[in-house]
C-alpha atoms as a PDB file:
ATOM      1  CA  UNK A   1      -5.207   7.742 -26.484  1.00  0.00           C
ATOM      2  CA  UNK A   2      -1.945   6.322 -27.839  1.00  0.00           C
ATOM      3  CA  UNK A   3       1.222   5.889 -26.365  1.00  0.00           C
ATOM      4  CA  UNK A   4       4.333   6.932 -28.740  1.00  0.00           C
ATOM      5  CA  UNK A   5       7.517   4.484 -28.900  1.00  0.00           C
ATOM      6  CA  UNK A   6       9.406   8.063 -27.549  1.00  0.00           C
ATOM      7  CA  UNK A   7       6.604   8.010 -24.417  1.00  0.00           C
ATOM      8  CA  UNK A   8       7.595   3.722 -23.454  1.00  0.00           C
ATOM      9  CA  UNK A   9      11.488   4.991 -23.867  1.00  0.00           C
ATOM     10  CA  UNK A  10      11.218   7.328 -21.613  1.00  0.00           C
ATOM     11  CA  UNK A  11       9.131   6.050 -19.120  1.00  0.00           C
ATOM     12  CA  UNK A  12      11.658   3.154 -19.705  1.00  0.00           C
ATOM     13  CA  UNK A  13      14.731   5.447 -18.893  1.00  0.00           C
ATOM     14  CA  UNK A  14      13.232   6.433 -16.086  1.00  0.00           C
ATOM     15  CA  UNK A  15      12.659   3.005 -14.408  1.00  0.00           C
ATOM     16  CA  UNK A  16      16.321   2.121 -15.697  1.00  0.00           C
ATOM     17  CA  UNK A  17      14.965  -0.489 -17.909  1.00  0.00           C
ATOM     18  CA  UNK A  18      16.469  -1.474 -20.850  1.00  0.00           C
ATOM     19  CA  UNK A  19      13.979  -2.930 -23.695  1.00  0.00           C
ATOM     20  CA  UNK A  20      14.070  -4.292 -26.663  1.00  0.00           C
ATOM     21  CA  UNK A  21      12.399  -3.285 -29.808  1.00  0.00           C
ATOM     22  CA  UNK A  22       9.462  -5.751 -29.428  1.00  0.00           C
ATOM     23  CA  UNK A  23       9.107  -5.155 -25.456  1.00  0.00           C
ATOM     24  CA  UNK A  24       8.715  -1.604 -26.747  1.00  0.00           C
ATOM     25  CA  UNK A  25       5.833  -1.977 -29.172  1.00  0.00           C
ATOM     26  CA  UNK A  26       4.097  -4.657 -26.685  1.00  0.00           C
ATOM     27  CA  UNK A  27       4.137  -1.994 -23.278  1.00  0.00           C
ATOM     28  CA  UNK A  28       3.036   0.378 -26.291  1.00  0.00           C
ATOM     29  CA  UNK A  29       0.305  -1.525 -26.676  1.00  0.00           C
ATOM     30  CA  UNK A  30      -0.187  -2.351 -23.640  1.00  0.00           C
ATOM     31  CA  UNK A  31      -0.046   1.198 -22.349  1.00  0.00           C
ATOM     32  CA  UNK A  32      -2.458   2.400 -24.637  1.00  0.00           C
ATOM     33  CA  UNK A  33      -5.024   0.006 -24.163  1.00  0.00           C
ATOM     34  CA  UNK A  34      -5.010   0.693 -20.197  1.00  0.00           C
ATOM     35  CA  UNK A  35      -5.386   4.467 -21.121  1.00  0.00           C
ATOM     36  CA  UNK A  36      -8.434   3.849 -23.723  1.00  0.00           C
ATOM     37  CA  UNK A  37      -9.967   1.593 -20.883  1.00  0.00           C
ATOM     38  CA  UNK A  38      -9.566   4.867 -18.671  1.00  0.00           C
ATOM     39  CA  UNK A  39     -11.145   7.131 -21.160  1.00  0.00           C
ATOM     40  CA  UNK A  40     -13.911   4.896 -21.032  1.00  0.00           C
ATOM     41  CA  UNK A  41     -14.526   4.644 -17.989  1.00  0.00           C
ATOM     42  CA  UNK A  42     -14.520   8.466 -17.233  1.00  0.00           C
ATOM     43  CA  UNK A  43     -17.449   8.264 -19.795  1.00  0.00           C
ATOM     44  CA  UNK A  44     -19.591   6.961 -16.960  1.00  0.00           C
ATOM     45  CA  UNK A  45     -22.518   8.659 -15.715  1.00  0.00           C
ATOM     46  CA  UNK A  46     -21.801   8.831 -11.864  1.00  0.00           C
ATOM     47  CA  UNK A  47     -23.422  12.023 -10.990  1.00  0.00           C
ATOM     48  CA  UNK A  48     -26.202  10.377  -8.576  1.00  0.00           C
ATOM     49  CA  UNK A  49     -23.793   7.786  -7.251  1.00  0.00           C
ATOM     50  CA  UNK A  50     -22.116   9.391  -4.254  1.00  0.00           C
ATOM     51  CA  UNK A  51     -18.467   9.716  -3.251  1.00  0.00           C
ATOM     52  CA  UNK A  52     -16.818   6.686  -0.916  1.00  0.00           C
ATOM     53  CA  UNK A  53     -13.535   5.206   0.272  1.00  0.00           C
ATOM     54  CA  UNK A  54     -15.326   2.093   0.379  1.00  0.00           C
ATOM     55  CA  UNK A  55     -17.091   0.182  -1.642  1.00  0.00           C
ATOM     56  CA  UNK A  56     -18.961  -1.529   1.360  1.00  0.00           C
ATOM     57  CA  UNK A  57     -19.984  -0.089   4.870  1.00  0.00           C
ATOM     58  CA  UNK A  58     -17.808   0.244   7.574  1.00  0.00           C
ATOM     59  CA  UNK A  59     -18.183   0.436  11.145  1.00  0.00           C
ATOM     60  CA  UNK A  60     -15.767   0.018  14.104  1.00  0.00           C
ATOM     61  CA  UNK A  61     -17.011  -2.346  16.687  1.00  0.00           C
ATOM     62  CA  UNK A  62     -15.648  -1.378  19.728  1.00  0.00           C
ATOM     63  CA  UNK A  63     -15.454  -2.925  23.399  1.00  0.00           C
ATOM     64  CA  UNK A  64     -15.918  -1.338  27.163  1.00  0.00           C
ATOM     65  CA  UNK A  65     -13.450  -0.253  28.652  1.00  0.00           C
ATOM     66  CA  UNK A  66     -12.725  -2.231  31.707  1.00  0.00           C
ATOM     67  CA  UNK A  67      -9.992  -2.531  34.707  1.00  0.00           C
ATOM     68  CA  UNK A  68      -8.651  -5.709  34.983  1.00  0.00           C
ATOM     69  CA  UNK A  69      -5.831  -6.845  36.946  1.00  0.00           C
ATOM     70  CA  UNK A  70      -2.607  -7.342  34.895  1.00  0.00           C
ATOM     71  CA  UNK A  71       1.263  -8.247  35.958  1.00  0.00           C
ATOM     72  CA  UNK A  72       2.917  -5.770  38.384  1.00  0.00           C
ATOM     73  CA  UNK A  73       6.241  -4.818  36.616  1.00  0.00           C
ATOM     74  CA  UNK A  74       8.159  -6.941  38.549  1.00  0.00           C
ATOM     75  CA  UNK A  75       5.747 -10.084  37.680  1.00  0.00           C
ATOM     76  CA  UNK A  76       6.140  -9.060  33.692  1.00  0.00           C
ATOM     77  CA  UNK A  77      10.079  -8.484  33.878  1.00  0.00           C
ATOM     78  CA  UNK A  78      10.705 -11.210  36.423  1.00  0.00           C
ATOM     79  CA  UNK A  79      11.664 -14.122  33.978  1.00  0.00           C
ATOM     80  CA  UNK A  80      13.780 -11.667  31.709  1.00  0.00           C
ATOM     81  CA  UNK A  81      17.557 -12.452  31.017  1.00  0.00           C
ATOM     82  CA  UNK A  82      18.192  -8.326  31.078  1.00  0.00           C
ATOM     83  CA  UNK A  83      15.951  -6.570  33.014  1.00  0.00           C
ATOM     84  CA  UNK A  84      16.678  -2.813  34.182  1.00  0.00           C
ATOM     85  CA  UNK A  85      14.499  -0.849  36.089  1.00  0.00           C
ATOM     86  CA  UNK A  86      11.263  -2.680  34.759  1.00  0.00           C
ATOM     87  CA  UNK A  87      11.993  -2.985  31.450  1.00  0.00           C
ATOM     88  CA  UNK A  88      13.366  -5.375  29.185  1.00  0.00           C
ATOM     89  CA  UNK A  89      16.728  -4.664  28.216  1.00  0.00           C
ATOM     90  CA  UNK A  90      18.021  -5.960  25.062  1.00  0.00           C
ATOM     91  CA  UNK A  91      21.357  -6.065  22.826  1.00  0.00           C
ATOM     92  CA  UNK A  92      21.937  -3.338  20.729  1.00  0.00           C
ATOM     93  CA  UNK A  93      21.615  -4.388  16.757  1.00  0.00           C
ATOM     94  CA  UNK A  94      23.915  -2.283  14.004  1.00  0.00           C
END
C-alpha cells in the first residue's frame, strides 16, 4: 500500500511537525514500507495457532499467607519529625 505526499502532510500537521520536502518523500517511504510489511504479514496462515497475550507462559507464584509481628503504630511513627495521630505528617507541595 502506498502512502501519498498529501497522507505524510497531514499526518505531519497533525503532530505539528514541520518537514521538508525530502523528510517528506523519506517518512513516505518509510511509511509505506511498514504498511507493505503489514500486508504481509496478515498473509500468514495462523488459523491453528491459538490466541495469547503472551508469547511465553505465565504463572503467578504466590506465598502463604502468614501473621507475623510488625511495628505497633507508635513503634513505626516514633522516629518521625511530624507525626499526628499515627501517621506521618508531611509538608504540603504546590
Amino acid at each position: 500500500m502506498a502512502i501519498s505526499i498529501e497522507d505524510v502532510e497531514h499526518v505531519a500537521r497533525l503532530a505539528r511537525l514541520k518537514l521538508t520536502e525530502e523528510e517528506k518523500e523519506t517518512y513516505r517511504r518509510q511509511l509505506s514500507d511498514v504498511l507493505e510489511h503489514a500486508r504481509k504479514i496478515s498473509e500468514v496462515d495462523t488459523s491453528d495457532v491459538p490466541p495469547t497475550s503472551h508469547t511465553l507462559p505465565l504463572r503467578n507464584v504466590f506465598r502463604e499467607d502468614s501473621l507475623r509481628p510488625s511495628l505497633s503504630v507508635k513503634e513505626a511513627t516514633g522516629s518521625a519529625a511530624w507525626a499526628v495521630e499515627g501517621a506521618f505528617k508531611v509538608p504540603r507541595i504546590i
